[in-house]
Protein backbone atom coordinates (compact mmCIF):
# COMPACT_ATOMS: atom_id res chain seq x y z
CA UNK A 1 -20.66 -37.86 44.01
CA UNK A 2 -22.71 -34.67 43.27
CA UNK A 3 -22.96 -33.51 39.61
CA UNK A 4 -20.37 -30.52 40.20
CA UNK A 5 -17.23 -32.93 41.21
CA UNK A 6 -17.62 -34.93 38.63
CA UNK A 7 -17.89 -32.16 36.32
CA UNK A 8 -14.47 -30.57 37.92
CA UNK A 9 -12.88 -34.34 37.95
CA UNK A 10 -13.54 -34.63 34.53
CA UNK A 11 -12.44 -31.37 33.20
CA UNK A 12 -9.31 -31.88 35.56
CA UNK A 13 -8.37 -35.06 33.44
CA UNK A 14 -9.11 -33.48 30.03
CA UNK A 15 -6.65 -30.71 31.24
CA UNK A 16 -4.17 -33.31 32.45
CA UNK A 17 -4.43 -34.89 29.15
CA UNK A 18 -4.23 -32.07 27.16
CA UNK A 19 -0.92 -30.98 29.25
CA UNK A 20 0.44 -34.79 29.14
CA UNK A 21 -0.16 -34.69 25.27
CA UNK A 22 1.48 -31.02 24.25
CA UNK A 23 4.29 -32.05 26.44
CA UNK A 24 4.71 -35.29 23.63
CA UNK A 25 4.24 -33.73 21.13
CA UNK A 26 7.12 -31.22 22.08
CA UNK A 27 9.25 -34.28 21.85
CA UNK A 28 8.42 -35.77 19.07
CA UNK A 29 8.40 -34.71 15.41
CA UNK A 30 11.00 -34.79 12.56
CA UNK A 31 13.87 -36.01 15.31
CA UNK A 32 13.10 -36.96 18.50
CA UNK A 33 14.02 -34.69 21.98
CA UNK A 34 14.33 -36.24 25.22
CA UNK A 35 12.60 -34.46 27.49
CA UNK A 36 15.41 -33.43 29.45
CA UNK A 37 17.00 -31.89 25.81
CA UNK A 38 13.89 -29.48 25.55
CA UNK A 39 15.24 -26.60 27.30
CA UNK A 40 18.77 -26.97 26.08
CA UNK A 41 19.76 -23.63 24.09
CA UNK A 42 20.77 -26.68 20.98
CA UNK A 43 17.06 -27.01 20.45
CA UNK A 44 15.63 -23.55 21.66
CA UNK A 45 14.59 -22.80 18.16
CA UNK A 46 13.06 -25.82 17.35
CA UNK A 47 10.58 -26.07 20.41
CA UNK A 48 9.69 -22.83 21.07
CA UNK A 49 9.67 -21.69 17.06
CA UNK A 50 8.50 -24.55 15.54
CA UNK A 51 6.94 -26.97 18.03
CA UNK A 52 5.33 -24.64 20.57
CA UNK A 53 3.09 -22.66 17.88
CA UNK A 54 2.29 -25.82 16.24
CA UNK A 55 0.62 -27.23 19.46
CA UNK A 56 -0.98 -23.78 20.66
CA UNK A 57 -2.24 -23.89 16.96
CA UNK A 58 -3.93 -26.96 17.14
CA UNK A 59 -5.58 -26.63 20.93
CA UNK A 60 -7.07 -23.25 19.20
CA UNK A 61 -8.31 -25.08 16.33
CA UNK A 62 -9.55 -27.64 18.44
CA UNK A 63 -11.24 -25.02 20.31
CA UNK A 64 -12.32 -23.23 17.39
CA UNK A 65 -14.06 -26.43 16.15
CA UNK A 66 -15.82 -27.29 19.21
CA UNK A 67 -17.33 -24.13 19.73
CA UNK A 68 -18.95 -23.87 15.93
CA UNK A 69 -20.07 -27.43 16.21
CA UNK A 70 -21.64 -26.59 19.71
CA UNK A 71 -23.46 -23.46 18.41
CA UNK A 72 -24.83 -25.47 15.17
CA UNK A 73 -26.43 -28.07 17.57
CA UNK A 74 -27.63 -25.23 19.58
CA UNK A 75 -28.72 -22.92 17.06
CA UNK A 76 -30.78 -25.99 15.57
CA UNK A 77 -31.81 -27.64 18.79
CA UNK A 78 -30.57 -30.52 17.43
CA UNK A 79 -28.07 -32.78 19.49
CA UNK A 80 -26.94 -34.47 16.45
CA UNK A 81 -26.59 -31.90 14.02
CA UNK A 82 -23.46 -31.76 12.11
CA UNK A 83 -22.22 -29.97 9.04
CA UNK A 84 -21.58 -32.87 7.36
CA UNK A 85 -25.12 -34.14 7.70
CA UNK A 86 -26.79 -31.48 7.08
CA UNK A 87 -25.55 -30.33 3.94
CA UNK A 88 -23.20 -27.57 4.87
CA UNK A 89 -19.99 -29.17 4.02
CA UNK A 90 -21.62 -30.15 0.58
CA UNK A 91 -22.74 -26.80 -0.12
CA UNK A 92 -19.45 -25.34 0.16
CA UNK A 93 -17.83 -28.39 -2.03
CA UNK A 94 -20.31 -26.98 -4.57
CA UNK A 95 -19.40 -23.93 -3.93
CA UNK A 96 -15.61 -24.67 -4.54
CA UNK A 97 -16.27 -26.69 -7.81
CA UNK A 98 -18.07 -23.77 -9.40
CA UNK A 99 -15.44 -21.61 -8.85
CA UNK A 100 -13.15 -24.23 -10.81
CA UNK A 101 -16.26 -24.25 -13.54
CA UNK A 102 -15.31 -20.76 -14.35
CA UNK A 103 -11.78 -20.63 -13.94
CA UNK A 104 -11.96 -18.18 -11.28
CA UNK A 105 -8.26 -17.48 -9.47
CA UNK A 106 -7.60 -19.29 -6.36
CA UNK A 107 -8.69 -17.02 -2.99
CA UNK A 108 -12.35 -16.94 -5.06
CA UNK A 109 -12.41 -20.95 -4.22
CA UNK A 110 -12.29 -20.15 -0.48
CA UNK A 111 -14.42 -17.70 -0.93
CA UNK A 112 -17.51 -19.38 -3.20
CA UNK A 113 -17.22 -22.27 -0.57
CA UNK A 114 -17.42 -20.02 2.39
CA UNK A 115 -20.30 -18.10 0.67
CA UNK A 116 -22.20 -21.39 -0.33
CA UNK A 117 -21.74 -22.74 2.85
CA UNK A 118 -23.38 -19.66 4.60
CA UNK A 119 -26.36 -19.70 2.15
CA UNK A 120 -27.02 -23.09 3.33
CA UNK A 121 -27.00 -22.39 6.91
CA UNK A 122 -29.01 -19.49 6.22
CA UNK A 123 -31.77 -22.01 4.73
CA UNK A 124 -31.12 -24.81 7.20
CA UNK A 125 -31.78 -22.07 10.07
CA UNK A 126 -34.94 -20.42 8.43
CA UNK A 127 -36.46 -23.61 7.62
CA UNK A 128 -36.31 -24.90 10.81
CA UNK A 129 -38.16 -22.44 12.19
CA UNK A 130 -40.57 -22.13 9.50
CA UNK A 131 -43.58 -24.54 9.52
CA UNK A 132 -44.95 -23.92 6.47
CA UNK A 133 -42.40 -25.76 4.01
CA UNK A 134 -42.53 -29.13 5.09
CA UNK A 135 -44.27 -31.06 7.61
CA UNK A 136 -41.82 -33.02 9.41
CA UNK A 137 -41.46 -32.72 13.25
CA UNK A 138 -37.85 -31.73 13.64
CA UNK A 139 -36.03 -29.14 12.43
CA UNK A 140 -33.24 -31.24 11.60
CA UNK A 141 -35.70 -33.67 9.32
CA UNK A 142 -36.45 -30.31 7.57
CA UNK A 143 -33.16 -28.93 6.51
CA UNK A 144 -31.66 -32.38 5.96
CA UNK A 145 -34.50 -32.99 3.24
CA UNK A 146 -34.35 -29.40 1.64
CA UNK A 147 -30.39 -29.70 1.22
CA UNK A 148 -30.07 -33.22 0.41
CA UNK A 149 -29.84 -32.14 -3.57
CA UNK A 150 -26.07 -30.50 -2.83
C-alpha cells in the first residue's frame, strides 16, 4: 500500500465514524428517537433545533481544537507541546483568579485569562527562539522552565 491510500483509507474511516456517530447522537439525548422517528414532523423541532446544532457545534469545536493544538506544536517545533504543559492553561487560571482578587465583574474573568494566556505564549514563543536565556537544547525545555512558576 503506498502512503497516499492509506492516508485516503484512513481519513475515509474517520469520516465514516464521524457520520456513524452524529447520526447517534441524533437519537439519543433526553428521550430516545428511533431512527426511523427522526424525520417525523412529531420530532422536527427537536432534531433539527436542538440536536442538529448541538452536533455541528461540537465537530466545529473539535475542529477548532485540533487546529490550535496543531499550530502550537508547529509554531514551537515541538511534537509534544501542549497548553497544559507548557504553562498556558496555568497562566490563564492565574489570570482568572486575579480577576476574582479584585472583584472585577464577570466578562473581565474571560478576559484576564485570555490576556494571561496570550502573554505566556508570547514568552513561550520568544524564548524559544532566543538563545541567550537559558541553555537548554529545545525550545520546549526552555519555555517549560521559564513558566513553570504559574
Amino acid at each position: 500500500m503506498t502512503l497516499r491510500f492509506k492516508i485516503i483509507y484512513t481519513s475515509g474511516l474517520f469520516l465514516l465514524a464521524l457520520f456513524l456517530f452524529a447520526f447517534v447522537s441524533l437519537c439519543v439525548g433526553t428521550e430516545f428517537i428511533y431512527p426511523h422517528k427522526l424525520f417525523t414532523p412529531s420530532f422536527k423541532s427537536i432534531v433539527w433545533e436542538l440536536r442538529f446544532p448541538r452536533i455541528l457545534l461540537a465537530i466545529a469545536t473539535g475542529g477548532a481544537l485540533a487546529t490550535s493544538g496543531t499550530v502550537l506544536q508547529v509554531l514551537l517545533k515541538n511534537p509534544l507541546a501542549d497548553p497544559y504543559i507548557l504553562g498556558i492553561s496555568s497562566a490563564a487560571a492565574f489570570g482568572a483568579t486575579l480577576s476574582f482578587i479584585f472583584h472585577l465583574p464577570h466578562p473581565w474573568v474571560s478576559i484576564f485569562a485570555f490576556a494571561l494566556s496570550l502573554i505566556a505564549l508570547w514568552l513561550i514563543v520568544s524564548c524559544s527562539k532566543s538563545r541567550r536565556f537559558f541553555f537548554s537544547f529545545s525550545p520546549f525545555d526552555r519555555s517549560f522552565d521559564e513558566l513553570s512558576f504559574f
